[in-house]
Every structure is written in C-alpha cells, then in structure tokens.
N, C-alpha and C. Protein backbone atom coordinates (compact mmCIF):
# COMPACT_ATOMS: atom_id res chain seq x y z
N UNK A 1 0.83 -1.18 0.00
CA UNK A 1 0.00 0.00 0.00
C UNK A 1 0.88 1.24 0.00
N UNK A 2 2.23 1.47 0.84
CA UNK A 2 2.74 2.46 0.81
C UNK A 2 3.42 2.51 -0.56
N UNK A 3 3.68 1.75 -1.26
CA UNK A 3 4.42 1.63 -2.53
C UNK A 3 3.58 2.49 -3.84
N UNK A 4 2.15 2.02 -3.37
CA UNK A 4 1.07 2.66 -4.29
C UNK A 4 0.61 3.96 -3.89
N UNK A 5 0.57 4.29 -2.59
CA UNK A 5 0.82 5.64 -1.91
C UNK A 5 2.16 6.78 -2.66
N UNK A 6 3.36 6.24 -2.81
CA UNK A 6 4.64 6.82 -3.32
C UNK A 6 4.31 6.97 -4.73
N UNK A 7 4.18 6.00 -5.46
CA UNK A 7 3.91 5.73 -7.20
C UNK A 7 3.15 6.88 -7.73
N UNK A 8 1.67 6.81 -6.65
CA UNK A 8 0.65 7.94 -7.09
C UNK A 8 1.39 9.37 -7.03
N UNK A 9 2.06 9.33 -5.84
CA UNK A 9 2.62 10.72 -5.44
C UNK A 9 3.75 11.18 -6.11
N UNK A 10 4.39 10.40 -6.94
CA UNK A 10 5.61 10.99 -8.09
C UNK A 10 5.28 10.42 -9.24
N UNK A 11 3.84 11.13 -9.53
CA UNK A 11 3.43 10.80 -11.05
C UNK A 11 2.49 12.39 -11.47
N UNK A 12 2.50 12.95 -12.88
CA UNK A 12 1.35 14.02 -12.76
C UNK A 12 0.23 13.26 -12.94
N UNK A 13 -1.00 13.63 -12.45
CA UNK A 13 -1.99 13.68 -12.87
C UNK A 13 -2.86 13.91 -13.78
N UNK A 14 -3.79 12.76 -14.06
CA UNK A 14 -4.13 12.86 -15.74
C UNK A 14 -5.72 12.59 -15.19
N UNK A 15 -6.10 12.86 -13.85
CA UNK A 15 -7.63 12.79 -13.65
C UNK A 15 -7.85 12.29 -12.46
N UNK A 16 -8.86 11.74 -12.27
CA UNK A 16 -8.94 10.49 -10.47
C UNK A 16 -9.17 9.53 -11.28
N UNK A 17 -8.49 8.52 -10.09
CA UNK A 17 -8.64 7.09 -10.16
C UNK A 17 -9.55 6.72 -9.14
N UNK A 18 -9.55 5.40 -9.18
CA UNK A 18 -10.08 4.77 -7.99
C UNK A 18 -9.60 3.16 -8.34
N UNK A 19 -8.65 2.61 -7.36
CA UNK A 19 -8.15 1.43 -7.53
C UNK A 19 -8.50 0.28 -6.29
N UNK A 20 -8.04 -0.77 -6.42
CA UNK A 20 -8.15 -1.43 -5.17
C UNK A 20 -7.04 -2.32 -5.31
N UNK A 21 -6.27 -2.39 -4.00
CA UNK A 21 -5.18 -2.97 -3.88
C UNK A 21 -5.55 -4.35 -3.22
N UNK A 22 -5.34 -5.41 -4.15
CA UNK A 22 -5.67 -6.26 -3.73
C UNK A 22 -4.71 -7.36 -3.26
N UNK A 23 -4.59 -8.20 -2.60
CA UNK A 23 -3.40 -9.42 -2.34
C UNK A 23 -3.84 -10.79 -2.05
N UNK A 24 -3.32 -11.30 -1.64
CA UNK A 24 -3.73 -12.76 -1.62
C UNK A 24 -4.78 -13.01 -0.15
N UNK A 25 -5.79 -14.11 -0.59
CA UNK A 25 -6.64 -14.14 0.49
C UNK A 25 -6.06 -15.50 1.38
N UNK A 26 -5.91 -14.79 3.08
CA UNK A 26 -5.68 -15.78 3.37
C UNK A 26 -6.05 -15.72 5.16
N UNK A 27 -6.13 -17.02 5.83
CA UNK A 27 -7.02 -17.22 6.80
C UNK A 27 -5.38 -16.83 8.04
N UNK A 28 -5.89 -16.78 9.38
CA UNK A 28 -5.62 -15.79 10.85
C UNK A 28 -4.64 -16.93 10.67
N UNK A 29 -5.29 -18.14 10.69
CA UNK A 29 -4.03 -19.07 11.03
C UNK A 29 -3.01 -19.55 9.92
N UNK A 30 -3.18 -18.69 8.43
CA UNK A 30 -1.86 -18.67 7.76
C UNK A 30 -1.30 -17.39 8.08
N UNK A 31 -1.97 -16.54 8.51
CA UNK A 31 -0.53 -15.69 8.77
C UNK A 31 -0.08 -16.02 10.61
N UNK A 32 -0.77 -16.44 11.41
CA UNK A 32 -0.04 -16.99 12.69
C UNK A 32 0.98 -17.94 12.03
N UNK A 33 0.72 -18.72 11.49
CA UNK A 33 2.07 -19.84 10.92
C UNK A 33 3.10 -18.94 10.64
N UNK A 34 2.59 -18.12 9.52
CA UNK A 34 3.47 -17.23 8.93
C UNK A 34 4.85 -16.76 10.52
N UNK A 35 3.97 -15.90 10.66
CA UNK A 35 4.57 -15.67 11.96
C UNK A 35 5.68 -16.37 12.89
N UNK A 36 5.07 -17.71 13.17
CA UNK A 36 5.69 -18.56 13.71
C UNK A 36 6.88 -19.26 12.93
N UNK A 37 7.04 -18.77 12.05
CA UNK A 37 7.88 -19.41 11.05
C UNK A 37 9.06 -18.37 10.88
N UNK A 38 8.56 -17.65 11.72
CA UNK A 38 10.10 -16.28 11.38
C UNK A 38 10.31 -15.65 12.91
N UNK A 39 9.12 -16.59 13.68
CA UNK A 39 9.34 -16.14 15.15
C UNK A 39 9.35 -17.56 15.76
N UNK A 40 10.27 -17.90 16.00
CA UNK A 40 9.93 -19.59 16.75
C UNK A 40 9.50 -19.34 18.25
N UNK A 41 9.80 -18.50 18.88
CA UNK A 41 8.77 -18.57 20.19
C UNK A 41 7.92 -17.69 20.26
N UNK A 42 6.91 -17.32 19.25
CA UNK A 42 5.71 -16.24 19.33
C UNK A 42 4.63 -17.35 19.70
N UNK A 43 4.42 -16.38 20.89
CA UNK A 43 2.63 -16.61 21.42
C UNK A 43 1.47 -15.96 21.05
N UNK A 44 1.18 -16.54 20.04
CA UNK A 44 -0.45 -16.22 19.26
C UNK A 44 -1.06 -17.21 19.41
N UNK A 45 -2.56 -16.80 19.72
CA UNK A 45 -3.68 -17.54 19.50
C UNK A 45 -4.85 -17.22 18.87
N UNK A 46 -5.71 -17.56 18.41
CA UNK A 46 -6.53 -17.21 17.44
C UNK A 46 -7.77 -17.47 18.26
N UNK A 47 -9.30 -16.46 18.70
CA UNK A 47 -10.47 -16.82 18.87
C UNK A 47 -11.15 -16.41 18.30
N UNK A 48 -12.70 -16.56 18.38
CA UNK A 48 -13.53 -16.05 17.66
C UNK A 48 -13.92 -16.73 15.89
N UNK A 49 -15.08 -16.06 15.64
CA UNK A 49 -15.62 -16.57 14.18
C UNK A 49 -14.52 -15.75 13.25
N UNK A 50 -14.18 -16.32 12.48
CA UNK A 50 -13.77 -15.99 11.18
C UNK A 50 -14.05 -14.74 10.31
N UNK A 51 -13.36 -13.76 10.12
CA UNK A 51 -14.04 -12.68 9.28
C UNK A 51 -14.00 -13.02 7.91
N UNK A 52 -15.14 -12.87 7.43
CA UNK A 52 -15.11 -13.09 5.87
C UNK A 52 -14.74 -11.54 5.00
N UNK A 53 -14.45 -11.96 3.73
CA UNK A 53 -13.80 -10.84 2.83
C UNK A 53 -14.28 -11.45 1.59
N UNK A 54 -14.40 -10.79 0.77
CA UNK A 54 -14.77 -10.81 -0.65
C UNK A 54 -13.65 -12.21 -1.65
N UNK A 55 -13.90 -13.29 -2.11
CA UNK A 55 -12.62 -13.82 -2.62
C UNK A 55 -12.25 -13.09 -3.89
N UNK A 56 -12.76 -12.64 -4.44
CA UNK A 56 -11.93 -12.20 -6.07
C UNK A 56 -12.61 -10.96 -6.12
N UNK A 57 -11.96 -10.06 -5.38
CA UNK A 57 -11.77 -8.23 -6.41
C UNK A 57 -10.63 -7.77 -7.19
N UNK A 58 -11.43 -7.29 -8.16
CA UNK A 58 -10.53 -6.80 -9.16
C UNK A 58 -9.69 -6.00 -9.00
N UNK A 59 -8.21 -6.04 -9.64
CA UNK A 59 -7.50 -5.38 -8.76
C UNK A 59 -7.61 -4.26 -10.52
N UNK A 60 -7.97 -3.87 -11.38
CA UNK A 60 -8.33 -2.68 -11.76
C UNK A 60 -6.73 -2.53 -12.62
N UNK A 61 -7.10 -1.10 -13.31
CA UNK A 61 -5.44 -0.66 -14.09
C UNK A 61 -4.80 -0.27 -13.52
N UNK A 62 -4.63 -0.39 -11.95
CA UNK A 62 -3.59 0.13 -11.37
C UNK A 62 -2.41 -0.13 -11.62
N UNK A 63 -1.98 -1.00 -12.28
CA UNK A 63 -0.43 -1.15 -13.09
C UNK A 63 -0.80 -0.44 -14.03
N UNK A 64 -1.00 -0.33 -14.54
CA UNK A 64 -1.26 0.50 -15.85
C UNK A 64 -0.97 1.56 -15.84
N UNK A 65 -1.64 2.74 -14.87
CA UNK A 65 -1.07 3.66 -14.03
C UNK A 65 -0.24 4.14 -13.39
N UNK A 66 -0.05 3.16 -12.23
CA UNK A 66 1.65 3.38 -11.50
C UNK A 66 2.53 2.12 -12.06
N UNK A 67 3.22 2.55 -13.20
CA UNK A 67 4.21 1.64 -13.49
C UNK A 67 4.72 1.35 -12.95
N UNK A 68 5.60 0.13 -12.55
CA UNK A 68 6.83 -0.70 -11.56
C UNK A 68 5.74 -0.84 -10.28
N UNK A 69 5.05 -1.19 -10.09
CA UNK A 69 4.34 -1.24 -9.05
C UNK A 69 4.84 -2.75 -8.52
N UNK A 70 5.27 -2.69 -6.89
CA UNK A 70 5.81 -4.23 -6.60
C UNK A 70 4.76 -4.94 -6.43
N UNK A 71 5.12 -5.28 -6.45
CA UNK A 71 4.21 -7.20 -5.27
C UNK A 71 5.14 -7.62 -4.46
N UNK A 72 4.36 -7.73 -3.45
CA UNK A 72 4.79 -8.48 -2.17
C UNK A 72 4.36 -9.41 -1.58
N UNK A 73 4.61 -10.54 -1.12
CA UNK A 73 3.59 -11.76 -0.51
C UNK A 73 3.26 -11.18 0.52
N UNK A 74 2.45 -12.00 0.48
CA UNK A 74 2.41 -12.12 2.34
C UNK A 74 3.56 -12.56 3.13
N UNK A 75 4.16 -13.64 3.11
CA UNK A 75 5.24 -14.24 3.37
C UNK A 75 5.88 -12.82 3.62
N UNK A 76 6.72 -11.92 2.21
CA UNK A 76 7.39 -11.29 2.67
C UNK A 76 6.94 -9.88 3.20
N UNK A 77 6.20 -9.83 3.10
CA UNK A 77 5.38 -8.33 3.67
C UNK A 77 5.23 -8.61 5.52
N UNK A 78 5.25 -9.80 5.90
CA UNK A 78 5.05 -10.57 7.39
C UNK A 78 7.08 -10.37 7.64
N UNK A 79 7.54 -11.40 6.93
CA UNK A 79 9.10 -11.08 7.09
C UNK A 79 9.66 -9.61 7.38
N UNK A 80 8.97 -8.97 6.18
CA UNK A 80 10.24 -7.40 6.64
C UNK A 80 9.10 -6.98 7.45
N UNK A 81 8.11 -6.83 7.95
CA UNK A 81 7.64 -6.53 8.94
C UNK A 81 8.55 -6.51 10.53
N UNK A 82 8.65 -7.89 10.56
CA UNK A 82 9.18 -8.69 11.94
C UNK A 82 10.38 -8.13 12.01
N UNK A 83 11.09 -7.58 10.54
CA UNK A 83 12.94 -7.69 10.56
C UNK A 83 12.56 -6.59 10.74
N UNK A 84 11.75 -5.45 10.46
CA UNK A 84 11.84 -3.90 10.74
C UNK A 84 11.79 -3.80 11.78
N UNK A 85 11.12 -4.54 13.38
CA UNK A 85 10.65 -4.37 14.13
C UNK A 85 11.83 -4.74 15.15
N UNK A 86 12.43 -5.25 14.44
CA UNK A 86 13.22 -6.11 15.69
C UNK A 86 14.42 -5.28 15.58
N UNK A 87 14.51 -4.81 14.42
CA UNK A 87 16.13 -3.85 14.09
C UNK A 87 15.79 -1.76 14.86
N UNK A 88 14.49 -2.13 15.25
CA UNK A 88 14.11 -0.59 15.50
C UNK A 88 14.52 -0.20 17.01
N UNK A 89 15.41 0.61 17.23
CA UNK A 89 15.67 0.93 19.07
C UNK A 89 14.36 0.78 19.96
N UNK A 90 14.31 0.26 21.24
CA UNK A 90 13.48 0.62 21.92
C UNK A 90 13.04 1.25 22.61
C-alpha cells in the first residue's frame, strides 16, 4: 500500500482514479504460521468466528497507471515486517 501511496505521489496527474489494492486471500491461522515461522517462540492464539472478505476483487489498471508497481507476498510483507521491528531501538 505504501508503494502505491509513493507511485501515485511521483506521477502528474491525468484525472482520479479509484483502484483497489488487492493481495492474496488468506485465513488468521496462515498468517499466525506465517509468523511462527520467522518467530519460533511467538505466542499467538486465534479466537472467535472468522471474518469473511470478498474472494476475487478486481485489482483494476492500477499497473497500468503506476508503473513498476511491486508485489509483495504475504510471506514477505510478514518477514520485513518482523525484521523492521526487531532492528528498530526501543
């Protein structure tokens, strides 16, 4: 999101958009794994019903628009998360 935040912001403008940033759909307990897989002693637990989300929105011309636009997994969007966090003073 901040990538598409930057892209928009060092481009001129040729009108409004309206995009949706979309990524991969995935359930509390793939990203707790996730987690646990780059944190070997994290304590998460998961309660409650399940939030549902839409499975397939269009993710629109937003490449089209902001050229070089990345992709990021989840995987690594969870990774440099954890590595930003852990490298930050306290």
């Amino acid at each position: 999101i901040a990538a598409a935040y930057v892209a928009a912001l060092m481009r001129e403008p040729d009108g409004a958009h309206v995009f949706n940033l979309v990524g991969s759909v995935a359930s509390c307990e793939d990203v707790v794994a996730i987690i646990k897989r780059h944190v070997n002693d994290a304590r998460i637990s998961i309660d409650g019903p399940a939030l549902t989300s839409p499975p397939d929105v269009p993710e629109g011309n937003v490449r089209d628009v902001l050229k070089g636009l990345p992709a990021t997994t989840l995987e690594d969007g969870i990774a440099a998360t954890i590595a930003y966090y852990r490298n930050e003073p306290r």
